[in-house]
PDB file of N, CA and C in Angstrom:
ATOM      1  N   UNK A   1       0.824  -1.199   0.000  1.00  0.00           N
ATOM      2  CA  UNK A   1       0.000   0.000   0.000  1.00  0.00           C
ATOM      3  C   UNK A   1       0.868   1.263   0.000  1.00  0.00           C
ATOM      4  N   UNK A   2       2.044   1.022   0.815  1.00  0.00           N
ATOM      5  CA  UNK A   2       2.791   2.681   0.747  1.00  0.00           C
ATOM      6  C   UNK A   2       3.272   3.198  -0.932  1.00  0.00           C
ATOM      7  N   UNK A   3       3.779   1.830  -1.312  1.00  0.00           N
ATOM      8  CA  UNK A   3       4.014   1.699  -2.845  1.00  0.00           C
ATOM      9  C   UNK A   3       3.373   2.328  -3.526  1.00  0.00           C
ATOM     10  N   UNK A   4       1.977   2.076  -3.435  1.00  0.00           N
ATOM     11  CA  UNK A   4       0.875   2.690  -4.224  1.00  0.00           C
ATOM     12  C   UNK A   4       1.076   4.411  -3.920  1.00  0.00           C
ATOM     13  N   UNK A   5       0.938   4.539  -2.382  1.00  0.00           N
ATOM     14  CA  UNK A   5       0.697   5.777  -2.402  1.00  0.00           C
ATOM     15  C   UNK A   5       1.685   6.651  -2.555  1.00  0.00           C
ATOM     16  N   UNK A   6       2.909   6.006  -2.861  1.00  0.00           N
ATOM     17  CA  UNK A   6       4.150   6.842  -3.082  1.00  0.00           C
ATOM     18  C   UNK A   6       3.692   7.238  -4.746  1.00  0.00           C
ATOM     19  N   UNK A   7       3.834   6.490  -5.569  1.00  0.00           N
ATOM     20  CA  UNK A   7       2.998   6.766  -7.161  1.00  0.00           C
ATOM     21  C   UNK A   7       2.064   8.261  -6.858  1.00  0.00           C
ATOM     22  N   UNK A   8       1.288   8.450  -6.246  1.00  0.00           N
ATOM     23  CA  UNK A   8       0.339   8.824  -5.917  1.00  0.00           C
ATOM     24  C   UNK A   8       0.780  10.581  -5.195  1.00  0.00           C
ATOM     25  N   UNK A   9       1.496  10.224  -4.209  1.00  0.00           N
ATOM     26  CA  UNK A   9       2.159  11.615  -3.952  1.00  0.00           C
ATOM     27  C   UNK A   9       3.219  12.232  -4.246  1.00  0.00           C
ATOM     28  N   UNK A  10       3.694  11.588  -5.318  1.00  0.00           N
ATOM     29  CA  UNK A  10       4.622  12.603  -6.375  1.00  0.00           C
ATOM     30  C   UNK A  10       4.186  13.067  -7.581  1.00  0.00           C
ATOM     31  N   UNK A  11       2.726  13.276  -7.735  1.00  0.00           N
ATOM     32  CA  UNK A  11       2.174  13.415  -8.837  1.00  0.00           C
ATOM     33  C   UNK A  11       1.934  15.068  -7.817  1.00  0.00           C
ATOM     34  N   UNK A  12       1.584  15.430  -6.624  1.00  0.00           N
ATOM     35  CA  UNK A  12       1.357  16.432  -5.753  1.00  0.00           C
ATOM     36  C   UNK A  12       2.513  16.985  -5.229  1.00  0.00           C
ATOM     37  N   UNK A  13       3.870  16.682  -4.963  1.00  0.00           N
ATOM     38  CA  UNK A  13       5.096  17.460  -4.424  1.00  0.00           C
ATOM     39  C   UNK A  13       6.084  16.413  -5.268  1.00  0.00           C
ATOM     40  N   UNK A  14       7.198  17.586  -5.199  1.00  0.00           N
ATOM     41  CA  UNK A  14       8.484  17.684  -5.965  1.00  0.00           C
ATOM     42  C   UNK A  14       9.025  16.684  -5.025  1.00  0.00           C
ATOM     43  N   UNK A  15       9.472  15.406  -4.861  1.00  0.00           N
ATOM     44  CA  UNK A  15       9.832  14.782  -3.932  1.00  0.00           C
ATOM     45  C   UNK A  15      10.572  12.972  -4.639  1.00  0.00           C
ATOM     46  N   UNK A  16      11.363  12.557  -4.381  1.00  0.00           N
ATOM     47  CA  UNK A  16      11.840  11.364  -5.077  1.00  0.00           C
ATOM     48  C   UNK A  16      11.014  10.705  -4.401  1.00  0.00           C
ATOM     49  N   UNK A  17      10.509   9.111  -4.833  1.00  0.00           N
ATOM     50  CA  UNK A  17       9.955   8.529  -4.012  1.00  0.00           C
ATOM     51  C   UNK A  17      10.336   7.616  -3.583  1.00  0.00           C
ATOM     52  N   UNK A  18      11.907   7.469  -3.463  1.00  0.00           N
ATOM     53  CA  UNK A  18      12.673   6.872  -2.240  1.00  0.00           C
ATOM     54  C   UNK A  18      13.115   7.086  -1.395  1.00  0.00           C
ATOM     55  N   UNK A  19      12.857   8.562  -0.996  1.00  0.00           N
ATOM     56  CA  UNK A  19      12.578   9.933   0.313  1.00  0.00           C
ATOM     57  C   UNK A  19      11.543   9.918   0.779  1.00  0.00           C
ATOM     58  N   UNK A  20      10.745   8.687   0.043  1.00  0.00           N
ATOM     59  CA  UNK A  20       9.386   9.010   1.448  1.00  0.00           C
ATOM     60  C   UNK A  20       9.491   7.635   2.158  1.00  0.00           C
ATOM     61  N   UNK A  21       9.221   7.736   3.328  1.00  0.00           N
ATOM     62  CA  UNK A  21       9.192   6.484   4.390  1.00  0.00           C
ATOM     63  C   UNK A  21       7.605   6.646   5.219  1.00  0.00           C
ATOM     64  N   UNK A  22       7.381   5.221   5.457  1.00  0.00           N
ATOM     65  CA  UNK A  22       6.095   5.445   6.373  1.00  0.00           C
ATOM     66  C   UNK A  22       5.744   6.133   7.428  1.00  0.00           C
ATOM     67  N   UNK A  23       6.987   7.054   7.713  1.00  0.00           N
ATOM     68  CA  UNK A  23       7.200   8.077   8.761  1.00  0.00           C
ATOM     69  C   UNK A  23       7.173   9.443   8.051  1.00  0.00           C
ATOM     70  N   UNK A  24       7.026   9.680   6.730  1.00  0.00           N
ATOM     71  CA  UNK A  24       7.370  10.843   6.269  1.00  0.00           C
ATOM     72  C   UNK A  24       5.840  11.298   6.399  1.00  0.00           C
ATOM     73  N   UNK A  25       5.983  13.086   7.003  1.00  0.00           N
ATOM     74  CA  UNK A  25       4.849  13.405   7.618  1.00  0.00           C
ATOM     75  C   UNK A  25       4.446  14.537   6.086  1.00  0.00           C
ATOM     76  N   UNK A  26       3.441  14.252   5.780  1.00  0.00           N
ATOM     77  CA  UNK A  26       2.505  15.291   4.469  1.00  0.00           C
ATOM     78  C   UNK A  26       3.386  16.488   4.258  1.00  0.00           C
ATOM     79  N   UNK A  27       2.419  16.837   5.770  1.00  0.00           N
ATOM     80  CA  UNK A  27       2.818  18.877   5.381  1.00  0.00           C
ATOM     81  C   UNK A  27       4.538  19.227   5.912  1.00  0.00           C
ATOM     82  N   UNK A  28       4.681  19.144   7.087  1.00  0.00           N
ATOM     83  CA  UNK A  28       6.405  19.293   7.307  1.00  0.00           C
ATOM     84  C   UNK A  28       7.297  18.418   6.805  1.00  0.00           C
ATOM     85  N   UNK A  29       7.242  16.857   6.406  1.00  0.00           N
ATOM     86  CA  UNK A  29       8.385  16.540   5.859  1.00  0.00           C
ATOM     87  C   UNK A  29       8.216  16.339   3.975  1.00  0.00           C
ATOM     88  N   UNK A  30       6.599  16.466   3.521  1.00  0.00           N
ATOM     89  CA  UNK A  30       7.140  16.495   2.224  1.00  0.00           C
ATOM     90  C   UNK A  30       6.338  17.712   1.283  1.00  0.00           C
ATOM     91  N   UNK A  31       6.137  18.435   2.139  1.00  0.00           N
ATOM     92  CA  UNK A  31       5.764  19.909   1.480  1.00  0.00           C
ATOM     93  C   UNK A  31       4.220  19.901   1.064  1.00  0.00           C
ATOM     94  N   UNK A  32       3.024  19.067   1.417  1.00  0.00           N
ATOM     95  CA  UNK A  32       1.907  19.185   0.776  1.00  0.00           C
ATOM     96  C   UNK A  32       1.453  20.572   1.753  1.00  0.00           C
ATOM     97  N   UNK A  33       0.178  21.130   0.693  1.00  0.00           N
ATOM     98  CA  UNK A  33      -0.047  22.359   1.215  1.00  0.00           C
ATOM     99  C   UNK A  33      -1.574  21.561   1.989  1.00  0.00           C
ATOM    100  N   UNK A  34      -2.909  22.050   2.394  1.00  0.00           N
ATOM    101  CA  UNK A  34      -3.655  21.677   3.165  1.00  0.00           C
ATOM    102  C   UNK A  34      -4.680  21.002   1.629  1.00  0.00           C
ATOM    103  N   UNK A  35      -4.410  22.313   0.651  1.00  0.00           N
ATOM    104  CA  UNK A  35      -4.962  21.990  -0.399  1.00  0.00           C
ATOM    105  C   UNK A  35      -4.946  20.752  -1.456  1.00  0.00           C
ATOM    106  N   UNK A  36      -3.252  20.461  -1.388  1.00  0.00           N
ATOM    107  CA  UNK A  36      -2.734  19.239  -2.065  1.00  0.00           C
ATOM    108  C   UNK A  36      -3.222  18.041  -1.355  1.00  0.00           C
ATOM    109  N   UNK A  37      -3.625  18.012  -0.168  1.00  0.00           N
ATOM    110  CA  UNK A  37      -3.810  16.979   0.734  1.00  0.00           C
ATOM    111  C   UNK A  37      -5.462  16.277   0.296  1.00  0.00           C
ATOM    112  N   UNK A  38      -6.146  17.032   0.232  1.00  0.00           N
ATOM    113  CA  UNK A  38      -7.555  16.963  -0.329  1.00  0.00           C
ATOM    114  C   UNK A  38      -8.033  16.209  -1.431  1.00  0.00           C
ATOM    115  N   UNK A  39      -7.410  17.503  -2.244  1.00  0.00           N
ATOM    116  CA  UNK A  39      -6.820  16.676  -3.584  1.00  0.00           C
ATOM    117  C   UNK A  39      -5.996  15.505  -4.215  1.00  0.00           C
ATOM    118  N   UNK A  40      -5.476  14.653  -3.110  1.00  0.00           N
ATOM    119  CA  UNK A  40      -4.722  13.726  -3.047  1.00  0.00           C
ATOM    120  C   UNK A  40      -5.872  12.398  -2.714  1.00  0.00           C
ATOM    121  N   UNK A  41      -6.552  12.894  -1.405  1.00  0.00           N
ATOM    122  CA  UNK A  41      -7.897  12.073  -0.868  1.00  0.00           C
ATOM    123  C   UNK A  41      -8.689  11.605  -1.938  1.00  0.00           C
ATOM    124  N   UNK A  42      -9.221  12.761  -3.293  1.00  0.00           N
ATOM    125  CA  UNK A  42      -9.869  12.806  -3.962  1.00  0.00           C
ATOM    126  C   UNK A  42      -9.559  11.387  -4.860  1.00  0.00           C
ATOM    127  N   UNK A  43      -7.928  11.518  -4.960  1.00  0.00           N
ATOM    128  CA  UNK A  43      -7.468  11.413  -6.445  1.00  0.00           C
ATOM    129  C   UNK A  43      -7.456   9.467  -5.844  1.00  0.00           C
ATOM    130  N   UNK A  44      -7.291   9.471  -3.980  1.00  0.00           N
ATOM    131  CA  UNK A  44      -7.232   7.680  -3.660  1.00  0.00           C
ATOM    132  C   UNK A  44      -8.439   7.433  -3.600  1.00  0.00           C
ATOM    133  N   UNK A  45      -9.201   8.289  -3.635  1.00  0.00           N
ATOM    134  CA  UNK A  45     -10.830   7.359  -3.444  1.00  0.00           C
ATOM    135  C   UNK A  45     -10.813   7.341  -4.421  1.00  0.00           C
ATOM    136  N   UNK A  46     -11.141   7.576  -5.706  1.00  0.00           N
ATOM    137  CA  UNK A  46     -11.656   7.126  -6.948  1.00  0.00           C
ATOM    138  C   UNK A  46     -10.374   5.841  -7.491  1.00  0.00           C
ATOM    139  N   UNK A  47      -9.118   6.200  -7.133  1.00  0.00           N
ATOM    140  CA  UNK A  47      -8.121   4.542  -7.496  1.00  0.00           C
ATOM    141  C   UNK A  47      -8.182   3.359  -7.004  1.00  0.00           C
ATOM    142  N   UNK A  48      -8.622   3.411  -5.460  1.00  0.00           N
ATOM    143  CA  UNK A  48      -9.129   2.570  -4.750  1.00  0.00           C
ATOM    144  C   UNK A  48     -10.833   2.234  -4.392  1.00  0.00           C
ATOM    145  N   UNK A  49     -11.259   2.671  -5.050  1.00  0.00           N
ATOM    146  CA  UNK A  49     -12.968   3.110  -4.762  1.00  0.00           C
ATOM    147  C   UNK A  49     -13.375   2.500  -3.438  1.00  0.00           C
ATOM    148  N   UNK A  50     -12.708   4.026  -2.698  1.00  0.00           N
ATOM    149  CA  UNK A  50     -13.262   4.112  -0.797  1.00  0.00           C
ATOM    150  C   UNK A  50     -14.077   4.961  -0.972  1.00  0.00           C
ATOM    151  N   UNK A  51     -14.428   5.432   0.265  1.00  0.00           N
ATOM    152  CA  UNK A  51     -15.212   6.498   0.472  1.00  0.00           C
ATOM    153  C   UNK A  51     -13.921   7.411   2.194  1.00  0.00           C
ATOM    154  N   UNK A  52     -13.710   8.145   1.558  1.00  0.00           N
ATOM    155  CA  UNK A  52     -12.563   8.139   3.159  1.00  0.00           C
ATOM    156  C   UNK A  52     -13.422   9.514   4.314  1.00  0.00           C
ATOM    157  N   UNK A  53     -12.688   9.030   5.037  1.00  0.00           N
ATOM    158  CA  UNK A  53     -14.148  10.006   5.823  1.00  0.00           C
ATOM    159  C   UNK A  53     -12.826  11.146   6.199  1.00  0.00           C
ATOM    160  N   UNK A  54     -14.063  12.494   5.852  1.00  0.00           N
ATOM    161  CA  UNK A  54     -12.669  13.611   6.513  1.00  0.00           C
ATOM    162  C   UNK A  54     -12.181  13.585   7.843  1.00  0.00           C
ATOM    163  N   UNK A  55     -13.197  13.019   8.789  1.00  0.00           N
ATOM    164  CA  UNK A  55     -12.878  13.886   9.857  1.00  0.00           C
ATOM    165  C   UNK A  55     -11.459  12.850  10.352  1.00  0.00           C
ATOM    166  N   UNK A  56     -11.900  11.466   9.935  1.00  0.00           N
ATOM    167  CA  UNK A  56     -10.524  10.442  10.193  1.00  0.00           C
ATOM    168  C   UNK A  56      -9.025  11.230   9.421  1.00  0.00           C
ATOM    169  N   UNK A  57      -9.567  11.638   7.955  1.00  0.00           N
ATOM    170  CA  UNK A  57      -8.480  11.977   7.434  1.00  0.00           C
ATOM    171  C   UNK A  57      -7.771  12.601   7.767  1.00  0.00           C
ATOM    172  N   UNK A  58      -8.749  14.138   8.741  1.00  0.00           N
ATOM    173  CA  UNK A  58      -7.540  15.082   9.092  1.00  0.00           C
ATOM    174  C   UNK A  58      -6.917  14.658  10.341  1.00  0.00           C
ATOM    175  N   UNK A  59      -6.907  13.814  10.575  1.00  0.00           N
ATOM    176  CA  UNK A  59      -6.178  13.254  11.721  1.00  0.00           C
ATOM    177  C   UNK A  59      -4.568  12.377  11.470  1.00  0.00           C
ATOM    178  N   UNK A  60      -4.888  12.193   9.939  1.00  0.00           N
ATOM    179  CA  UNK A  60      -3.778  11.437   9.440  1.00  0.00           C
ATOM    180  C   UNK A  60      -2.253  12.302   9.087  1.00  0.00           C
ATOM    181  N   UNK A  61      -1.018  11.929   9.253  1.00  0.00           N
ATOM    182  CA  UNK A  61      -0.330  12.625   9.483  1.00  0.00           C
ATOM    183  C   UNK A  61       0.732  12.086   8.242  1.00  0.00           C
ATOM    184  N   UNK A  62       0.921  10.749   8.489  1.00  0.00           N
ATOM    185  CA  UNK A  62       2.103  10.246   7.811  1.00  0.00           C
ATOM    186  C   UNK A  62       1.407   9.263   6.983  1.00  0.00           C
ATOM    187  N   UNK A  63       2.733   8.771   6.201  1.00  0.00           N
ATOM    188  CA  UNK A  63       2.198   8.210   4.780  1.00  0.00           C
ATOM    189  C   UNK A  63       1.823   6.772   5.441  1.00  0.00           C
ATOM    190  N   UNK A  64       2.418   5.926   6.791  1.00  0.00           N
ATOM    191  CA  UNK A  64       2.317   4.985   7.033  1.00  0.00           C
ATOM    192  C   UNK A  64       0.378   4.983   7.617  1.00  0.00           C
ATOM    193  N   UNK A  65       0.490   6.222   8.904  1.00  0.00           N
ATOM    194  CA  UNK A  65      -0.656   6.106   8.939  1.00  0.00           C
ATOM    195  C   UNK A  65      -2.079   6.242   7.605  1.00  0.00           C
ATOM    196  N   UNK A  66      -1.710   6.840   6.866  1.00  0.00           N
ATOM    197  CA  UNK A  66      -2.743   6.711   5.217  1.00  0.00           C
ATOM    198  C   UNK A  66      -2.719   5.736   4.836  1.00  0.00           C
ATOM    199  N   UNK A  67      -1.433   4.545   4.763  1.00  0.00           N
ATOM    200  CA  UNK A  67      -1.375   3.488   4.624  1.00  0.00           C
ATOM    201  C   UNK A  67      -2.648   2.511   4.648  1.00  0.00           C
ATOM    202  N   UNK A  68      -2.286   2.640   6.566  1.00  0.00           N
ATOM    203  CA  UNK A  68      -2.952   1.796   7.411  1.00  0.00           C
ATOM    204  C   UNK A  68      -4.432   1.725   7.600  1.00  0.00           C
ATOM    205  N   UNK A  69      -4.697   3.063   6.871  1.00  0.00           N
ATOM    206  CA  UNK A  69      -6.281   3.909   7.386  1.00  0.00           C
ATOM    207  C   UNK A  69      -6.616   3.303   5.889  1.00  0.00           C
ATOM    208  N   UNK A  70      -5.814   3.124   5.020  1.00  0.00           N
ATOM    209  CA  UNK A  70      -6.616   3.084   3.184  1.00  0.00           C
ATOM    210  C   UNK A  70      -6.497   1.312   3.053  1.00  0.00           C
ATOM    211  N   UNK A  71      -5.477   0.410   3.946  1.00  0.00           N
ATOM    212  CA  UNK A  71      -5.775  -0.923   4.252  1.00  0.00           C
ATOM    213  C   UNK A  71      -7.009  -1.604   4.847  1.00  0.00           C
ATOM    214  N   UNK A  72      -7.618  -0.186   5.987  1.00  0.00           N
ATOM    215  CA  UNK A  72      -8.730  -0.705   6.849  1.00  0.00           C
ATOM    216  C   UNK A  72      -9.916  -0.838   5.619  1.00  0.00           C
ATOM    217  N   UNK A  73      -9.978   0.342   5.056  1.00  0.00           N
ATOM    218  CA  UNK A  73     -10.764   0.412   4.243  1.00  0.00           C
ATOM    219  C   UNK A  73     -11.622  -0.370   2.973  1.00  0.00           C
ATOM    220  N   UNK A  74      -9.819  -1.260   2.461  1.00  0.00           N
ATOM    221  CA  UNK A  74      -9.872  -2.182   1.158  1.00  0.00           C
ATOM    222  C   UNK A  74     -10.297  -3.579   1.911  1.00  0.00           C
ATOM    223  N   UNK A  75      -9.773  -3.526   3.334  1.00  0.00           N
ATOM    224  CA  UNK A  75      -9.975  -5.243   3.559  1.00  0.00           C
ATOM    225  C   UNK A  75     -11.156  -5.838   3.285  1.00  0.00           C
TER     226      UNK A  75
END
């Protein structure tokens, strides 16, 4: 799953995607703005066809936790 979402968030920040780790946090370690973040939500629900709920989302910080939250979702 991080795999996927690494594809996924370099299409939104200037970033290699062997610089992101399941610890790498959105907004301070890879530059998304509040806006890119949304737009990112948008772009995994329709690849994964979830439905992701905001209020969980804005709670999500790092790529591991999106991971884990977009695993609960597919199981």
């Amino acid at each position: 799953m991080v795999e996927k979402l690494k594809d996924i968030i370099v299409n939104y920040v200037e970033v290699e995607p062997e610089s992101i780790t399941r610890d790498s946090r959105f907004m301070e370690d890879l530059g998304f703005t509040s806006f890119d973040f949304m737009s990112m939500l948008g772009e995994i629900e329709d690849e994964f066809d979830v439905e992701i709920d905001q209020q969980k989302a804005s709670n999500i910080k790092t790529v591991g936790e999106a991971a884990d939250y977009l695993e609960s979702l597919t199981a």
